[in-house]
C-alpha atoms as a PDB file:
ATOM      1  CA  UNK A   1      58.755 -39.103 -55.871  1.00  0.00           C
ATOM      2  CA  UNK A   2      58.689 -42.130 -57.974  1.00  0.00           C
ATOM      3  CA  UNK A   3      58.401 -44.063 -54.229  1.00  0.00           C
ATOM      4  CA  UNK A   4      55.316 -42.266 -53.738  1.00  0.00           C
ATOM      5  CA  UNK A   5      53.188 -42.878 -56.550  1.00  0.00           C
ATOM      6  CA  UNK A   6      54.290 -46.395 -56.388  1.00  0.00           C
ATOM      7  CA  UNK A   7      52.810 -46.776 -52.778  1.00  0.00           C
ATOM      8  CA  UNK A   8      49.395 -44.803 -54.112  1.00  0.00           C
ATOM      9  CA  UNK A   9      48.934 -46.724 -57.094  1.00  0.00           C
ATOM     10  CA  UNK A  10      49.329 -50.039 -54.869  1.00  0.00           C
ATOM     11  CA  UNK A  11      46.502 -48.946 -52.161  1.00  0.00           C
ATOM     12  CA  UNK A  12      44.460 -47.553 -55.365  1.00  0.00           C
ATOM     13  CA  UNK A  13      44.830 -51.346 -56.585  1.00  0.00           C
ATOM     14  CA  UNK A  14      44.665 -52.748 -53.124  1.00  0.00           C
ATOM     15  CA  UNK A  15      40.978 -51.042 -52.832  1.00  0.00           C
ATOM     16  CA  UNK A  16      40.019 -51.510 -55.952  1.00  0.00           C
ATOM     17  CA  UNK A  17      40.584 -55.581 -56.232  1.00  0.00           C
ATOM     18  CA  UNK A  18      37.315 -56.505 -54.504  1.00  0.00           C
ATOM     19  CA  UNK A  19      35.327 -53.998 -56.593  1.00  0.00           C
ATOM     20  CA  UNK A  20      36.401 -55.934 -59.640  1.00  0.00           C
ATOM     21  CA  UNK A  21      35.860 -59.681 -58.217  1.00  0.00           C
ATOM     22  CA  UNK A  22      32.457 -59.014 -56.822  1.00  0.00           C
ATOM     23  CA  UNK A  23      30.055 -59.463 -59.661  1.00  0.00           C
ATOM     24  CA  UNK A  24      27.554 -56.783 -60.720  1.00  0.00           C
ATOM     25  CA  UNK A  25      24.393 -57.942 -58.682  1.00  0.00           C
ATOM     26  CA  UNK A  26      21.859 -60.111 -59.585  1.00  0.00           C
ATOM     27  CA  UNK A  27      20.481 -59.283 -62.788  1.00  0.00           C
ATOM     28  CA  UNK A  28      17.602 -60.286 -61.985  1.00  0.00           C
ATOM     29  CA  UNK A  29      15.413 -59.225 -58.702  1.00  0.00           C
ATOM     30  CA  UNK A  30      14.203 -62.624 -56.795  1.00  0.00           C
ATOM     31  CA  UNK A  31       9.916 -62.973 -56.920  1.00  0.00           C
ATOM     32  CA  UNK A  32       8.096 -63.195 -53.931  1.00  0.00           C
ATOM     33  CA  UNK A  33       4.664 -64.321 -53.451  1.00  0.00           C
ATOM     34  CA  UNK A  34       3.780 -62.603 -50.393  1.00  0.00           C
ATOM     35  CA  UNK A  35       5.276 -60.730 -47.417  1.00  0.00           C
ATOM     36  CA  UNK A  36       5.534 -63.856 -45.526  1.00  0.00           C
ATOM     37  CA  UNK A  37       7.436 -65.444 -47.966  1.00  0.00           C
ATOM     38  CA  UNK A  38       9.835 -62.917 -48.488  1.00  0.00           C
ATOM     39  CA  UNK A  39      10.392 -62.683 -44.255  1.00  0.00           C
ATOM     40  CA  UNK A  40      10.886 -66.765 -44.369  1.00  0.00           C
ATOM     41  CA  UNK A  41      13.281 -66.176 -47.245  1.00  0.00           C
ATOM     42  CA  UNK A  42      15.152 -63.554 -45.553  1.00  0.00           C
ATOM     43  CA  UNK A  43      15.509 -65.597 -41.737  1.00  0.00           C
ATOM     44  CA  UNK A  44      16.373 -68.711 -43.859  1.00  0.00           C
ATOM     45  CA  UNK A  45      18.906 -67.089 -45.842  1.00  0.00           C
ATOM     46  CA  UNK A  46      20.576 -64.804 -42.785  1.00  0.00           C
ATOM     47  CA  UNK A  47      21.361 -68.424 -40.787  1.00  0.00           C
ATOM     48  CA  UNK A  48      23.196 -69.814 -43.621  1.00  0.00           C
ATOM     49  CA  UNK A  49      26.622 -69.026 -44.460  1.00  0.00           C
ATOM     50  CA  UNK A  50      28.099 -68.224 -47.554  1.00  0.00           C
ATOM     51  CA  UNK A  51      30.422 -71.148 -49.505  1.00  0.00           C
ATOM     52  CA  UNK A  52      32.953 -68.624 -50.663  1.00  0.00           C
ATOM     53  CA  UNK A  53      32.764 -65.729 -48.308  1.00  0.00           C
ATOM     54  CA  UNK A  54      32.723 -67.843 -45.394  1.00  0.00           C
ATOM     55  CA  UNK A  55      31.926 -64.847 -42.888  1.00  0.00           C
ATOM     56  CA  UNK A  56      28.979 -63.710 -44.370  1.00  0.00           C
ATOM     57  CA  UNK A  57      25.830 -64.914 -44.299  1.00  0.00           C
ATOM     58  CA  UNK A  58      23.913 -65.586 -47.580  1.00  0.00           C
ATOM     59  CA  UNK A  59      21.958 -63.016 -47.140  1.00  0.00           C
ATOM     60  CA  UNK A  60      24.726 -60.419 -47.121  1.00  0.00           C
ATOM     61  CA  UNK A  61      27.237 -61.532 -49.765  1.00  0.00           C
ATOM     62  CA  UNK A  62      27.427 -60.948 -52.946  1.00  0.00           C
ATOM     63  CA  UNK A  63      28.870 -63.767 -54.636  1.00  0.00           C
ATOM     64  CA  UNK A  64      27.729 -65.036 -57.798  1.00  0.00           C
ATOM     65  CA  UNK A  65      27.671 -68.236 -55.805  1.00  0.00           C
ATOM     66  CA  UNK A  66      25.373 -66.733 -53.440  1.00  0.00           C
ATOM     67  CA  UNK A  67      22.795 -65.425 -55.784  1.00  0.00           C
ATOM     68  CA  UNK A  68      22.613 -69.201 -57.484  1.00  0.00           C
ATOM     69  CA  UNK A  69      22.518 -70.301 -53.590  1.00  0.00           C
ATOM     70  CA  UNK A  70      19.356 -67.431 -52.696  1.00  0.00           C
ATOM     71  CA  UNK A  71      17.741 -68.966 -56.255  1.00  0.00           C
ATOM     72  CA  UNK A  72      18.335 -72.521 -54.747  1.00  0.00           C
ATOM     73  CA  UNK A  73      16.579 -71.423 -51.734  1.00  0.00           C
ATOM     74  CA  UNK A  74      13.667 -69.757 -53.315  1.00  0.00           C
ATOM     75  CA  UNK A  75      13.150 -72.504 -56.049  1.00  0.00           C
ATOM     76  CA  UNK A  76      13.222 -75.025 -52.796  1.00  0.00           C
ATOM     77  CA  UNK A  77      10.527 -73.378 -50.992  1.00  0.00           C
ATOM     78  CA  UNK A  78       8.535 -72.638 -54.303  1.00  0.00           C
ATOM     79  CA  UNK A  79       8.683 -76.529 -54.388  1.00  0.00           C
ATOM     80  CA  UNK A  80       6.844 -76.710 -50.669  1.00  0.00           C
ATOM     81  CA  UNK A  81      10.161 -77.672 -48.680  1.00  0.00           C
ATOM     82  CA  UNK A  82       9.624 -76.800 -45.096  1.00  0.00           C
ATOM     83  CA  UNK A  83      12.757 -75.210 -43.780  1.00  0.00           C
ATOM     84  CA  UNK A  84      14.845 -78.229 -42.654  1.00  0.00           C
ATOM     85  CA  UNK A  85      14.141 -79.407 -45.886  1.00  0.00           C
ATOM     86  CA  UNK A  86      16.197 -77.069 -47.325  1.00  0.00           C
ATOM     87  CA  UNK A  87      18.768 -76.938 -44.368  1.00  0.00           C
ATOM     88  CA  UNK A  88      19.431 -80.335 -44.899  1.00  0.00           C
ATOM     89  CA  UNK A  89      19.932 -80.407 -48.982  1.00  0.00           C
ATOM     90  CA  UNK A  90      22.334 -77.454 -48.216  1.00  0.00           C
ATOM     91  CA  UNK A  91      24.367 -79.424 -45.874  1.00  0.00           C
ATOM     92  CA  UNK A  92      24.117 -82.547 -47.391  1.00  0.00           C
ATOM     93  CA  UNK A  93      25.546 -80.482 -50.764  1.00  0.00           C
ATOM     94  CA  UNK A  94      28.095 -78.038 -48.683  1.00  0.00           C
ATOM     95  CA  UNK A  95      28.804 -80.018 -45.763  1.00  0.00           C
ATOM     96  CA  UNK A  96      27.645 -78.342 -41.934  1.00  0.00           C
ATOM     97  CA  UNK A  97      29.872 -75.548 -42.760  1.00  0.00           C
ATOM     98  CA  UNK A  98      27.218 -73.905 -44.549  1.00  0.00           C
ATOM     99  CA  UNK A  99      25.138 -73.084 -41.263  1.00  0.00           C
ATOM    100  CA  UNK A 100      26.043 -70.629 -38.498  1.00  0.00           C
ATOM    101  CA  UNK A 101      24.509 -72.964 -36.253  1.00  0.00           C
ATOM    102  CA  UNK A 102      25.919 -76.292 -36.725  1.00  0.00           C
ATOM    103  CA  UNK A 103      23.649 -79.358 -35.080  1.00  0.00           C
ATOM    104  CA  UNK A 104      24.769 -80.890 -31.851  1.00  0.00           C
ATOM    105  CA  UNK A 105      26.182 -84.096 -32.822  1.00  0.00           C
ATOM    106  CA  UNK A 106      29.168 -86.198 -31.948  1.00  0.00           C
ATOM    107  CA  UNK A 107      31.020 -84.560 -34.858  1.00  0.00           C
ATOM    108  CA  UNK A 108      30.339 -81.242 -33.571  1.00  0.00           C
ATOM    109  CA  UNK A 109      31.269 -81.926 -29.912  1.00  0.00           C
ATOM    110  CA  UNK A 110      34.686 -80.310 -29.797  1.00  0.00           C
ATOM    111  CA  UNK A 111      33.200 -77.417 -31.711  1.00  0.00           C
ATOM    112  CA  UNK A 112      30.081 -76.965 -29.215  1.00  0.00           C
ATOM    113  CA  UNK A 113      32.090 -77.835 -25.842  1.00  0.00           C
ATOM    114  CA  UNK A 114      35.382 -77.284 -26.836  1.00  0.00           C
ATOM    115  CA  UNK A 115      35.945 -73.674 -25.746  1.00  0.00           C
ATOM    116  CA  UNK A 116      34.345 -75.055 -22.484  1.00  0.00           C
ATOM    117  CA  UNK A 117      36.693 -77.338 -22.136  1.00  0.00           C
ATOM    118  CA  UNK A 118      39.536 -74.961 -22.446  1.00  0.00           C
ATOM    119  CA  UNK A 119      37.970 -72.728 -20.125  1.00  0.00           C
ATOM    120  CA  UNK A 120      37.586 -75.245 -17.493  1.00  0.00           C
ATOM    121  CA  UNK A 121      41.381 -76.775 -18.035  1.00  0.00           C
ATOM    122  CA  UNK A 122      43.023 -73.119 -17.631  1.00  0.00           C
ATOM    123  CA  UNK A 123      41.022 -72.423 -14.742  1.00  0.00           C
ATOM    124  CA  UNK A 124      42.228 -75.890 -12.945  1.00  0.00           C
ATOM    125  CA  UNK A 125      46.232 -74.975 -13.872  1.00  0.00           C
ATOM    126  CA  UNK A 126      45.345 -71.559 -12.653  1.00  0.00           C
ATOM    127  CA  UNK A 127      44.128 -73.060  -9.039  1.00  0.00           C
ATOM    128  CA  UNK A 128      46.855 -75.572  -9.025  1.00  0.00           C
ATOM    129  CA  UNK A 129      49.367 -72.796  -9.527  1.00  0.00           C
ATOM    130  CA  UNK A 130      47.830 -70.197  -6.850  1.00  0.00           C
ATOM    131  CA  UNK A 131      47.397 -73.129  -4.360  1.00  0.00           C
ATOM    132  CA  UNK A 132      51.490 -74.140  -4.811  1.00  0.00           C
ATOM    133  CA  UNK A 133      52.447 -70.771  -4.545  1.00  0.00           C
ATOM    134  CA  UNK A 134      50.680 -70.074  -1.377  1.00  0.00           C
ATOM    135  CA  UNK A 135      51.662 -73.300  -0.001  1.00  0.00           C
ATOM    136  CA  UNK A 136      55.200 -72.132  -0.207  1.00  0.00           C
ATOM    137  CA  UNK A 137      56.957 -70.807   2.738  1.00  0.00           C
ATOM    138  CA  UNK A 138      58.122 -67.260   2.732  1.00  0.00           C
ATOM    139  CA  UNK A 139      61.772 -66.511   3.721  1.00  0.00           C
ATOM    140  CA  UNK A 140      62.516 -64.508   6.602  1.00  0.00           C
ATOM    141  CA  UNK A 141      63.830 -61.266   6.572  1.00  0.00           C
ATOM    142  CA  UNK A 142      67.634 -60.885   6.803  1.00  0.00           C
ATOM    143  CA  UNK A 143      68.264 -58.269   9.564  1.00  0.00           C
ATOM    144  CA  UNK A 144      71.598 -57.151   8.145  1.00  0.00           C
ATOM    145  CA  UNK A 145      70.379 -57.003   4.555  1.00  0.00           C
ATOM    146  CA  UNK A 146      69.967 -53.387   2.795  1.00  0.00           C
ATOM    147  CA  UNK A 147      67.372 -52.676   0.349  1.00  0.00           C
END
């Protein structure tokens, strides 16, 4: 019995961890100045990542480092900062990590053409392999030999 209520109080701890770390919201609501705003806000925000959370955008998390990031954002374009503006102070701050999208650049190569690359390798040791094996020369049947 005591085995029980040990393994429920775990998963009732378990769940309850990331109710506790995540902070109580933004206290207060971000200030728009118009609808257009407010949809530049939101596309700029949903194609960067977040620092901490790493797969969520920063749009969707809600880190306390997130809400100071959405603030960043807002004060940036309250300042007139056109949208790679703000990209780029993001990325010079958190390093290309911080977009989904990271630029095509020799730095980036093996992330952009990587998986290519992979693809393209195990599909020439795939036809390498299926070209020995039919090269091969099948044995002949033994007449006296029971299967």
């Amino acid at each position: 019995m005591a085995v029980a209520w040990t393994l429920a109080l775990g998963m009732l701890l378990a769940h309850a961890g990331p109710v506790f770390a995540q902070a109580a919201g933004d206290p207060t609501p971000l200030q728009f100045s118009d609808a257009a705003e407010e949809a530049r806000f939101h596309d700029l925000t949903s194609e960067l990542r977040c620092v901490m959370c790493q797969n969520q955008s920063l749009a969707d998390s809600n880190a306390q480092i997130a809400h100071d990031l959405r603030r960043e954002v807002l004060d940036l374009m309250h300042q007139g900062k056109s949208d790679d503006e703000i990209v780029a102070f993001l990325v010079a701050r958190y390093g290309e990590f911080v977009r989904y999208k990271p630029a095509v650049e020799p730095s980036t190569w093996l992330l952009w053409f990587g998986p290519a690359l992979l693809l393209l390798g195990g599909g020439i040791v795939v036809a390498r392999v299926v070209r020995a094996r039919s090269r091969r020369e099948v044995p002949a049947p033994v007449e006296d030999q029971e299967w």
